[in-house]
PDB file of N, CA and C in Angstrom:
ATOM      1  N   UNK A   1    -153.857 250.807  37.267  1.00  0.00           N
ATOM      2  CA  UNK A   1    -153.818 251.695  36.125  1.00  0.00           C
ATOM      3  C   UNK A   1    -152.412 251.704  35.528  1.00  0.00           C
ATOM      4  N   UNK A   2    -152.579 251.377  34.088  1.00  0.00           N
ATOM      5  CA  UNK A   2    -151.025 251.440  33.582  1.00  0.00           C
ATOM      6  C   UNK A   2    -150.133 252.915  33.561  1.00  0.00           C
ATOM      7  N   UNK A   3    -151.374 253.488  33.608  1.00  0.00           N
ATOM      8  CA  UNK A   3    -150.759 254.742  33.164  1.00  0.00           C
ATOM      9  C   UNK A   3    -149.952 255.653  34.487  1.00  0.00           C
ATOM     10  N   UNK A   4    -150.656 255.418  35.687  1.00  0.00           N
ATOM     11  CA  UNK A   4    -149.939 255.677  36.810  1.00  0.00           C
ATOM     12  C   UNK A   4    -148.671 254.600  36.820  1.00  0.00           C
ATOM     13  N   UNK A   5    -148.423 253.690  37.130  1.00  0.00           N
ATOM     14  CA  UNK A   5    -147.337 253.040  37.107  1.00  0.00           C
ATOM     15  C   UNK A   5    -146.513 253.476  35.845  1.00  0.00           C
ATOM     16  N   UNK A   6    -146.552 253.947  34.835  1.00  0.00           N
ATOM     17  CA  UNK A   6    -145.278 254.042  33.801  1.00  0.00           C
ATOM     18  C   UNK A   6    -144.803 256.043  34.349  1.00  0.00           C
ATOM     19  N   UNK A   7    -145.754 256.625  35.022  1.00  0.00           N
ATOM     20  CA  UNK A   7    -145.470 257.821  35.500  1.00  0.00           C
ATOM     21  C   UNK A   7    -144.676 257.715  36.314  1.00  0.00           C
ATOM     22  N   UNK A   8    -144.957 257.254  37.398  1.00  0.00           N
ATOM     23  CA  UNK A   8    -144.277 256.489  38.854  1.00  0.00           C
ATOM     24  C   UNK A   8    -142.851 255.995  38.311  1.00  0.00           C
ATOM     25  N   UNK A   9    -142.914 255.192  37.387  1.00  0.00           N
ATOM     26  CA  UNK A   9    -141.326 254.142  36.864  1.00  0.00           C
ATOM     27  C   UNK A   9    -140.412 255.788  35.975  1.00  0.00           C
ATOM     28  N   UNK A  10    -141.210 256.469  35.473  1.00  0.00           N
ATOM     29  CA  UNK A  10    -140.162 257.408  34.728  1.00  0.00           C
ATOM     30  C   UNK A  10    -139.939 257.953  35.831  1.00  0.00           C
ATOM     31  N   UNK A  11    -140.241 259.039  36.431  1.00  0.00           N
ATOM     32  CA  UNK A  11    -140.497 259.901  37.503  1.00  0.00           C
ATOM     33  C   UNK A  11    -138.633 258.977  38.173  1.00  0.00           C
ATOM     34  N   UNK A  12    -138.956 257.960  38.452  1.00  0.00           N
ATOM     35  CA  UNK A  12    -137.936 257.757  39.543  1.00  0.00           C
ATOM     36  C   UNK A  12    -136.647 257.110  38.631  1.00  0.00           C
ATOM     37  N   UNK A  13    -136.727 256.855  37.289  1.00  0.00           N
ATOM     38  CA  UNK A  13    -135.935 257.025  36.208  1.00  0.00           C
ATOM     39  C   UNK A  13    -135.263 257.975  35.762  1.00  0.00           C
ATOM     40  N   UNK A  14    -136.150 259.224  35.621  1.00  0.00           N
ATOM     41  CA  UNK A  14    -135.185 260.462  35.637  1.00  0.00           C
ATOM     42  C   UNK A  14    -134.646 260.952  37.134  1.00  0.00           C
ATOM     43  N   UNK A  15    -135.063 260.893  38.239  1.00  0.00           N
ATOM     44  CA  UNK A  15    -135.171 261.531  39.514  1.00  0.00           C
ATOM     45  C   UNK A  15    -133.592 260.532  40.063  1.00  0.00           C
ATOM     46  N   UNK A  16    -133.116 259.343  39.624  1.00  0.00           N
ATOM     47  CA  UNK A  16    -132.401 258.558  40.161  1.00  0.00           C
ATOM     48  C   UNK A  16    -130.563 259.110  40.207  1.00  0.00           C
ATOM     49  N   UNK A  17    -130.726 259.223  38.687  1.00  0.00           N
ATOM     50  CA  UNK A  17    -128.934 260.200  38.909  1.00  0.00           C
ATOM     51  C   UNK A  17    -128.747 261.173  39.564  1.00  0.00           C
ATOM     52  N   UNK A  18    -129.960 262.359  40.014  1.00  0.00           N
ATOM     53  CA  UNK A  18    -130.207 263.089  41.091  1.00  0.00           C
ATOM     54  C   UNK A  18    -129.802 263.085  42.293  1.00  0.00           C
ATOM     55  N   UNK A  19    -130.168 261.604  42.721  1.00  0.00           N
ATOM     56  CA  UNK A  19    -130.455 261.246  44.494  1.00  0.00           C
ATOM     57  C   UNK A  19    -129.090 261.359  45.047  1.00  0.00           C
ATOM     58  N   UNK A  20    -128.389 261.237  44.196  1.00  0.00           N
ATOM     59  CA  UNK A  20    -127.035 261.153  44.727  1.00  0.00           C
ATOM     60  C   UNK A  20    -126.544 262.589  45.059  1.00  0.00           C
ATOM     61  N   UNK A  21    -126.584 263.882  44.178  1.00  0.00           N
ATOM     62  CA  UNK A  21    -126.278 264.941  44.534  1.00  0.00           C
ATOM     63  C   UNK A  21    -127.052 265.554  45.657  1.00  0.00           C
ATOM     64  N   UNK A  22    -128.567 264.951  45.634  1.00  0.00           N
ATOM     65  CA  UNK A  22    -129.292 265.076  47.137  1.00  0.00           C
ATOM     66  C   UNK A  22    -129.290 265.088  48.492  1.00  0.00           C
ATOM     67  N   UNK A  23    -128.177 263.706  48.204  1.00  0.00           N
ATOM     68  CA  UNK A  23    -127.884 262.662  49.498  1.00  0.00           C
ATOM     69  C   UNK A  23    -126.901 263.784  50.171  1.00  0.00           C
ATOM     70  N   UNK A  24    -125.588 264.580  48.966  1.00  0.00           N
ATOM     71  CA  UNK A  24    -124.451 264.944  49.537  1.00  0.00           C
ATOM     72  C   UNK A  24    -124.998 266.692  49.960  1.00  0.00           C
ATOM     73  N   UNK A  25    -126.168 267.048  49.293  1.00  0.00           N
ATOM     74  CA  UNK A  25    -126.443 268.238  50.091  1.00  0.00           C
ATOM     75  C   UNK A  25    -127.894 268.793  50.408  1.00  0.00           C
ATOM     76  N   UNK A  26    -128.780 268.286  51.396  1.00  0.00           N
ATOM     77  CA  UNK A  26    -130.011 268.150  51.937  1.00  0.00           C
ATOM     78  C   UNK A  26    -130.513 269.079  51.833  1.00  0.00           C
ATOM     79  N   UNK A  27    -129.355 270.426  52.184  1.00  0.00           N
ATOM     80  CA  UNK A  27    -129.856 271.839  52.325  1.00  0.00           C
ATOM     81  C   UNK A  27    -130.510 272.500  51.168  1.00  0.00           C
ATOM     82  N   UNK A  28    -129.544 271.905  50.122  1.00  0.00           N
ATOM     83  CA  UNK A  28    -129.604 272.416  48.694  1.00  0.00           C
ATOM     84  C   UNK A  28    -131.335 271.461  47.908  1.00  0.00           C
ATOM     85  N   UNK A  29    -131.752 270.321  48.586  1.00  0.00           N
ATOM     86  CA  UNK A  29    -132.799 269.876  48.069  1.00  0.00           C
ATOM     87  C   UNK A  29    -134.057 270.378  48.681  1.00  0.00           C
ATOM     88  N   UNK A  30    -133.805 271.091  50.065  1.00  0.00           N
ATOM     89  CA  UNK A  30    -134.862 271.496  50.920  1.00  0.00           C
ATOM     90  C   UNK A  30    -135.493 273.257  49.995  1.00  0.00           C
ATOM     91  N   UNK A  31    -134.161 273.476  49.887  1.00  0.00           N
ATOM     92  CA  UNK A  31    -134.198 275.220  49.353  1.00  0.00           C
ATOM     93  C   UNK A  31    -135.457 274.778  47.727  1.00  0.00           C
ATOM     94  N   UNK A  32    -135.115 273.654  47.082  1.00  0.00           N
ATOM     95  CA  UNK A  32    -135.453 273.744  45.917  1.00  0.00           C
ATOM     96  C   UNK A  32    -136.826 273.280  46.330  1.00  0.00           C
ATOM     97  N   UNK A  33    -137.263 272.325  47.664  1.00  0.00           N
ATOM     98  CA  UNK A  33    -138.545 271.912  46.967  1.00  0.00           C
ATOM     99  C   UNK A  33    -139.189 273.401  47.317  1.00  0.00           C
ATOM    100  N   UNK A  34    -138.950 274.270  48.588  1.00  0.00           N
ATOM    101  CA  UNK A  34    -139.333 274.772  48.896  1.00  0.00           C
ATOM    102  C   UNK A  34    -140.122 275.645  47.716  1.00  0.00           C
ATOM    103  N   UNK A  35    -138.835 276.181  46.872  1.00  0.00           N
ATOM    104  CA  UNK A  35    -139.295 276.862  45.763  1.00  0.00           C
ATOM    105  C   UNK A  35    -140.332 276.257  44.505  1.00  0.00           C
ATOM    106  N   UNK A  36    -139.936 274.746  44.651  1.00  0.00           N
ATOM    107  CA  UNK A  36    -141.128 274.266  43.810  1.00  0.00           C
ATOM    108  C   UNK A  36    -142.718 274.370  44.430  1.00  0.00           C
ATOM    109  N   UNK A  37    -142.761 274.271  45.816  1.00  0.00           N
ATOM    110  CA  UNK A  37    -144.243 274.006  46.395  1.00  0.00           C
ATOM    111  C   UNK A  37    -144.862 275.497  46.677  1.00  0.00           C
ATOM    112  N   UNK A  38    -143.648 276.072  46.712  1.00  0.00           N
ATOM    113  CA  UNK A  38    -144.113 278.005  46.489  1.00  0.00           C
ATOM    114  C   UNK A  38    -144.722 278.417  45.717  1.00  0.00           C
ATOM    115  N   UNK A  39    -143.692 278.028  44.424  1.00  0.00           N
ATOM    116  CA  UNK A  39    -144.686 278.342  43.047  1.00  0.00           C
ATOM    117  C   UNK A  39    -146.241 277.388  42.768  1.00  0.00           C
ATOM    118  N   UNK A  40    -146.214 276.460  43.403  1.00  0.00           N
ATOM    119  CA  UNK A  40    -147.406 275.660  43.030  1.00  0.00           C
ATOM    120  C   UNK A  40    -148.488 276.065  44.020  1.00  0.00           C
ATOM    121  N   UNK A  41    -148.262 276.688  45.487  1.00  0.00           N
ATOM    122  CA  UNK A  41    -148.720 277.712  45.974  1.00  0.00           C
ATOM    123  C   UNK A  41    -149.278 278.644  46.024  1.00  0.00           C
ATOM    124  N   UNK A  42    -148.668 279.529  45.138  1.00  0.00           N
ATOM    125  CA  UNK A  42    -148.558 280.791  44.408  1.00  0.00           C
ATOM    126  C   UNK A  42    -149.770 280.633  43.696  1.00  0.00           C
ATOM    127  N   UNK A  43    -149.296 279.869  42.845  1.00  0.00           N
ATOM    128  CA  UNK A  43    -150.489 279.600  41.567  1.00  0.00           C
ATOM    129  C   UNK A  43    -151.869 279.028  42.134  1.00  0.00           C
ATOM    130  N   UNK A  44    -152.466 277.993  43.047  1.00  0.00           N
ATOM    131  CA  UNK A  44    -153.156 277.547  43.552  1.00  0.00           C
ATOM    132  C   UNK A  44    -154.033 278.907  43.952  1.00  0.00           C
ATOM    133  N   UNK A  45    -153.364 279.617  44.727  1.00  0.00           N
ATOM    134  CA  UNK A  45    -153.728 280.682  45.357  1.00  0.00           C
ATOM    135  C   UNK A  45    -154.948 281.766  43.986  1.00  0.00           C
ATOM    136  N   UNK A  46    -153.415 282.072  43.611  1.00  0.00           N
ATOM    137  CA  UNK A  46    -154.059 283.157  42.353  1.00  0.00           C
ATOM    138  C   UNK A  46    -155.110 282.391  41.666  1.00  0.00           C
ATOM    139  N   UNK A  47    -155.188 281.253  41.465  1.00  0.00           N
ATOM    140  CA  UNK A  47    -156.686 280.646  41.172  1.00  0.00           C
ATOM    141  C   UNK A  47    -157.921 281.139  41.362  1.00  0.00           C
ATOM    142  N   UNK A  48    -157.267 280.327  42.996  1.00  0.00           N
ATOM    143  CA  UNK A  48    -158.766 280.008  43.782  1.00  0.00           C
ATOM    144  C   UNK A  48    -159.243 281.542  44.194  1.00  0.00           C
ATOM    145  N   UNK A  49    -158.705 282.216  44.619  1.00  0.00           N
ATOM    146  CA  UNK A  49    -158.671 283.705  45.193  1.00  0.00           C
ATOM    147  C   UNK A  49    -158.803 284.890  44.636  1.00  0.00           C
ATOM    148  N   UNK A  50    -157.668 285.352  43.808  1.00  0.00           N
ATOM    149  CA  UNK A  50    -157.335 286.348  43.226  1.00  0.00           C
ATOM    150  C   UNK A  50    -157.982 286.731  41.258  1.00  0.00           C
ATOM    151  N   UNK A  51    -158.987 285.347  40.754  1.00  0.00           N
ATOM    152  CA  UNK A  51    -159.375 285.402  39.708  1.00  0.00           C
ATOM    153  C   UNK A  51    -160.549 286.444  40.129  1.00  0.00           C
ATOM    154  N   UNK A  52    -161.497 286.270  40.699  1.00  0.00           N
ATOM    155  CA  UNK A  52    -162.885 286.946  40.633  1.00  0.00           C
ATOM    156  C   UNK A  52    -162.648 288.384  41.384  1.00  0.00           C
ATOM    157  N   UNK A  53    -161.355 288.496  41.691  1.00  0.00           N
ATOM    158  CA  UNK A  53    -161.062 290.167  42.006  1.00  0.00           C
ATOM    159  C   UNK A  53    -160.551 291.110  40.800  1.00  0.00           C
ATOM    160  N   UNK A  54    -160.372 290.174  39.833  1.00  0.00           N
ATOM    161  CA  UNK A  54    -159.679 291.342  38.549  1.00  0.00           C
ATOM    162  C   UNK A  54    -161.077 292.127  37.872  1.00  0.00           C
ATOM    163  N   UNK A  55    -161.237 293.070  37.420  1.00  0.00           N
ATOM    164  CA  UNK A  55    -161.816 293.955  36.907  1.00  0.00           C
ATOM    165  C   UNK A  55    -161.516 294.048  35.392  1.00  0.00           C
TER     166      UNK A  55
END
């Protein structure tokens, strides 16, 4: 699929000047995904769960 591969090629196009501030602090990339997979979490949740409880 072209369209996965030109996602894949940007993705690590923008993500590349990054890796370097990554490399020098692990702690600081762990804290962030954390907060990214939280919020995607979060939201997953309030979906699947918390829609058919509102009134």
């Amino acid at each position: 699929m072209p369209g996965t591969a030109v996602g894949l090629f940007m993705i690590d196009f923008v993500a590349r000047p990054f890796a370097r501030i990554f490399e020098k602090w692990p702690e600081f990339m762990i804290i962030l995904l954390l907060i990214l997979y939280g919020c995607v979490g979060y939201s997953v949740i309030k979906s699947a769960f918390l829609a058919d409880q509102r009134t």
